[in-house]
Protein backbone atom coordinates (compact mmCIF):
# COMPACT_ATOMS: atom_id res chain seq x y z
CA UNK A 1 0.58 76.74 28.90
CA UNK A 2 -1.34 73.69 27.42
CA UNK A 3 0.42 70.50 27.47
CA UNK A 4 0.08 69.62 23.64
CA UNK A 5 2.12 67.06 21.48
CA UNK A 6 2.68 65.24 18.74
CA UNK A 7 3.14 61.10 18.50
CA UNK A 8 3.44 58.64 16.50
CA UNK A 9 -0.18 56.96 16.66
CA UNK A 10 -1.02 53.59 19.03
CA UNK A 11 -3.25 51.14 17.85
CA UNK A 12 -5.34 52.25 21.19
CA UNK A 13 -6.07 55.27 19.28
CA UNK A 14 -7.65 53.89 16.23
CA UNK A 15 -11.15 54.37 17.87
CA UNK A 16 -10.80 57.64 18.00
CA UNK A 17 -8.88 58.45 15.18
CA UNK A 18 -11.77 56.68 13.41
CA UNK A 19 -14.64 58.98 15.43
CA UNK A 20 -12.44 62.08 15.05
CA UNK A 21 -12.65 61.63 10.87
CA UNK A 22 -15.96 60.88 11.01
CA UNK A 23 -17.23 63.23 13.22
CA UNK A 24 -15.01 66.14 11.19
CA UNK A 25 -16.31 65.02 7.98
CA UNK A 26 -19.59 65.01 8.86
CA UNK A 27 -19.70 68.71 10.14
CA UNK A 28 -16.83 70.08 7.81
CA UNK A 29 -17.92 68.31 4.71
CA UNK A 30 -21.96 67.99 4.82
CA UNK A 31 -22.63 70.69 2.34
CA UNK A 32 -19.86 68.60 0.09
CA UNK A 33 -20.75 65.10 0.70
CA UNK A 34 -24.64 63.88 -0.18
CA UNK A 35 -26.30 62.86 2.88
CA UNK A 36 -26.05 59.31 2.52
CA UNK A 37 -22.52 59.41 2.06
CA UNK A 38 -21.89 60.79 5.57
CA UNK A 39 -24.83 58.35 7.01
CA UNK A 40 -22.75 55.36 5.49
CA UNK A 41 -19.74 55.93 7.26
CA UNK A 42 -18.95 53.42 10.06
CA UNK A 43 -17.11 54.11 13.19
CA UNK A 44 -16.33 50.43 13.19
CA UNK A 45 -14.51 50.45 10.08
CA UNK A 46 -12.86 53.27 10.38
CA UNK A 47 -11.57 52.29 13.55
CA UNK A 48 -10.14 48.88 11.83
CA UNK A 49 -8.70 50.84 9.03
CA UNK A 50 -6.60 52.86 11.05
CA UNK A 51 -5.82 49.90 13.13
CA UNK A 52 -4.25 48.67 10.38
CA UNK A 53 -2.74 51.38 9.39
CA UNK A 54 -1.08 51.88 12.57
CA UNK A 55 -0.15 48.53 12.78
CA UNK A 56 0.63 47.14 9.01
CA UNK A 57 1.82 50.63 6.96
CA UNK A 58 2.63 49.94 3.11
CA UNK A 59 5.99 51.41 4.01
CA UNK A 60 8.28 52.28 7.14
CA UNK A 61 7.74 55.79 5.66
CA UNK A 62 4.49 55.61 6.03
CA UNK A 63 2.91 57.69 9.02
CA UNK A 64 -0.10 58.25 11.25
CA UNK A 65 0.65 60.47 13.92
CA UNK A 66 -1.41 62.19 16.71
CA UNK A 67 -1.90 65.67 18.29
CA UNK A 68 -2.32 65.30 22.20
CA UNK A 69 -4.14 68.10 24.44
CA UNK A 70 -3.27 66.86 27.80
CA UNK A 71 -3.59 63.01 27.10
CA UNK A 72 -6.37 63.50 24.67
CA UNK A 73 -6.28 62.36 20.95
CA UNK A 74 -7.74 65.53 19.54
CA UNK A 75 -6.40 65.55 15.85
CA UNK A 76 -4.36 63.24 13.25
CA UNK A 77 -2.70 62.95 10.15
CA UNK A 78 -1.36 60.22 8.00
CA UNK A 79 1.42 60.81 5.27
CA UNK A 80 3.88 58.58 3.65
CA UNK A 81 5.14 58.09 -0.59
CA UNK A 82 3.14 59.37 -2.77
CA UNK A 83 1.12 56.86 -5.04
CA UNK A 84 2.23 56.61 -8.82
CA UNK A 85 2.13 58.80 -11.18
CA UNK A 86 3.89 61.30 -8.78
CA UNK A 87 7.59 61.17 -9.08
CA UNK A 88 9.90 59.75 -5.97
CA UNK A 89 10.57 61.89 -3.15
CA UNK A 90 7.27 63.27 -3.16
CA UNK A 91 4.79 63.05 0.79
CA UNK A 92 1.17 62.52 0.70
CA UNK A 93 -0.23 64.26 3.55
CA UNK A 94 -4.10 62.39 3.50
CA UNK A 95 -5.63 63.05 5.61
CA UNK A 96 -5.15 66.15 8.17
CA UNK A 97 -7.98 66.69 10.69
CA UNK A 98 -8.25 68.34 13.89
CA UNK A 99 -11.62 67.93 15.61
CA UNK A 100 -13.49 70.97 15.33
CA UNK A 101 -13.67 71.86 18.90
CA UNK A 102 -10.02 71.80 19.50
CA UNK A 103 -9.32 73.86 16.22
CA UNK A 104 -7.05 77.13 16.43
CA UNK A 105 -4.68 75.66 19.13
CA UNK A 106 -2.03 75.03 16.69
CA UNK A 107 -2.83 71.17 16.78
CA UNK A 108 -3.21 70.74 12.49
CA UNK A 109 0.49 73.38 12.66
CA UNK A 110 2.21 70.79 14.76
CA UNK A 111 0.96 67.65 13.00
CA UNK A 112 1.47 69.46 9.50
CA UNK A 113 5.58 70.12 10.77
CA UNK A 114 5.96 66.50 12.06
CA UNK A 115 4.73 64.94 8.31
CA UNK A 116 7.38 67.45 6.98
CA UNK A 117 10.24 66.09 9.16
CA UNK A 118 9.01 62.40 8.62
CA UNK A 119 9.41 63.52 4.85
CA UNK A 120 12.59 64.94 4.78
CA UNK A 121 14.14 62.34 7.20
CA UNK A 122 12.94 60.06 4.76
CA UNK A 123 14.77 62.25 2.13
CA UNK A 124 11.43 63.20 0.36
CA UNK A 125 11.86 66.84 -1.58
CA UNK A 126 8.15 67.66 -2.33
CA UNK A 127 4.65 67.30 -0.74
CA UNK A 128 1.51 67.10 -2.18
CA UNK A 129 -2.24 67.06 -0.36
CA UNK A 130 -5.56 66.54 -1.99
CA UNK A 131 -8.28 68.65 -0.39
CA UNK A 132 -12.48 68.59 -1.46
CA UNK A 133 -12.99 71.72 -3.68
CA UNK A 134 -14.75 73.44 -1.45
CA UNK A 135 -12.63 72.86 1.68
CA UNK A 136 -12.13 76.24 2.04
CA UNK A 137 -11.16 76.14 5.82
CA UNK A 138 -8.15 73.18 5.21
CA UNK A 139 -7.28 75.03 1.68
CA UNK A 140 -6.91 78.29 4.33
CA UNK A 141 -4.57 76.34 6.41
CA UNK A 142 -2.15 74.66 3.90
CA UNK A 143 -1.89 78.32 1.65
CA UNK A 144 -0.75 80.13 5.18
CA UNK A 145 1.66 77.10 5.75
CA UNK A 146 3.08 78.19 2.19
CA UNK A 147 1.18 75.49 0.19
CA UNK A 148 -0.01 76.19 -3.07
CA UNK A 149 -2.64 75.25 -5.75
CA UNK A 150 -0.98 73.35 -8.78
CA UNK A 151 -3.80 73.29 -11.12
CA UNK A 152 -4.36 69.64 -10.89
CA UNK A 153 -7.72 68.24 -10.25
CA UNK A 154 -9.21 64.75 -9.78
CA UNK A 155 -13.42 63.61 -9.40
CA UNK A 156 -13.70 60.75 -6.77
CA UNK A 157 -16.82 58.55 -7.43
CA UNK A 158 -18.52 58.68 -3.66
CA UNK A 159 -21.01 56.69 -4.57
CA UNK A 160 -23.36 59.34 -4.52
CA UNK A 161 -21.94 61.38 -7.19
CA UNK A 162 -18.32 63.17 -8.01
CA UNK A 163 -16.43 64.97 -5.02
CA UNK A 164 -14.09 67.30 -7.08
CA UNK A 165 -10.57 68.07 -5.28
CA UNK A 166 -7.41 70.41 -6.04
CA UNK A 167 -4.24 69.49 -5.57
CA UNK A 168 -1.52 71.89 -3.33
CA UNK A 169 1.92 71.42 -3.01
CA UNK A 170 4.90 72.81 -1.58
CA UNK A 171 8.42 72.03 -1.66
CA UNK A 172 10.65 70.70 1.39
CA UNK A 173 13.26 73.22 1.16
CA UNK A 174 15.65 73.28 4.33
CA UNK A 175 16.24 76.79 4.07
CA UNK A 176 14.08 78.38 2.13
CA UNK A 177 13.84 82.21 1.56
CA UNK A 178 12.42 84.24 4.13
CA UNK A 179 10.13 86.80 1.92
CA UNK A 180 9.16 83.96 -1.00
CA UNK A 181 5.38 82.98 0.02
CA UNK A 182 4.78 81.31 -3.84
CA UNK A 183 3.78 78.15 -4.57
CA UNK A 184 6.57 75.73 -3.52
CA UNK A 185 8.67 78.72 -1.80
CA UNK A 186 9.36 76.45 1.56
CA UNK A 187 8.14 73.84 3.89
CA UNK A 188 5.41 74.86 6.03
């Protein structure tokens, strides 16, 4: 059996938090970002940002957590409160990435479950995550976790032109029923 875990993240791992994003967004989303979008991005920054996440969040329910294959960062997601307008008790889950190569080990399954017990530790009731339109591979993976499309939609200004997204959601019930696989039917 692998030895695979989740942690909180270390501000030792923003490097590679910040290469695993880019490199994942630059092979998941180059037919949905222009070019020069993806060329732009800086491993430098990146890294800083999620230094700073790590080491400043907004909020003490704010998140960035790690999977671990052995003692390799190989994945990560960040969740915490939802910005305004969305009403209290709602988790962001932005973003979720597990680097390619490491995919279908259950990495994004485990990270996904330890944003949903941050959340309802921190008594949140509802989750939300924005995904590219045509993120059909992370739209696969929240739908089988029992997230579903809402019908809300947003344009993000890249720069280089509009990146449309959907919005899925799910609700954090504790129990929820065993057959009910709708939109907001149980946590993932």
């Amino acid at each position: 059996m692998a030895d695979v875990s989740v942690r909180p993240a270390r501000a030792g791992d923003a490097a590679e938090i910040g290469r695993i994003q880019i490199d994942t967004w630059r092979t998941g989303y180059a037919a949905l970002l222009a070019p020069a979008v993806l060329e732009a991005l800086s491993a430098q920054y990146a890294a800083a940002a999620w230094r700073d996440a790590v080491l400043q969040p907004p909020s003490g329910r704010h998140h960035v957590l790690v999977a671990l294959e052995q003692q390799r960062v190989v994945g990560f997601a960040a969740c915490g409160p939802a910005d305004d307008p969305e009403p209290a008790g709602t988790l962001s889950v932005n973003p979720l990435l597990v680097e390619p190569r490491w995919g279908r080990r259950g990495h994004g399954s485990r990270l996904l479950a330890a944003c949903v017990d941050h959340a309802r530790a921190d008594g949140m009731t509802r989750a939300i995550v924005w995904l590219p339109e045509g993120d059909n591979a992370s739209r696969t993976f929240f739908t089988s976790a029992g997230w579903g499309q809402d019908g809300m939609t947003r344009g993000l200004d890249t720069g280089a032109g509009e990146l449309r997204e959907i919005r899925l959601t799910v609700l954090l019930d504790d129990d929820p029923p065993a057959d009910d696989a709708r939109t907001g039917g149980g946590a993932p």
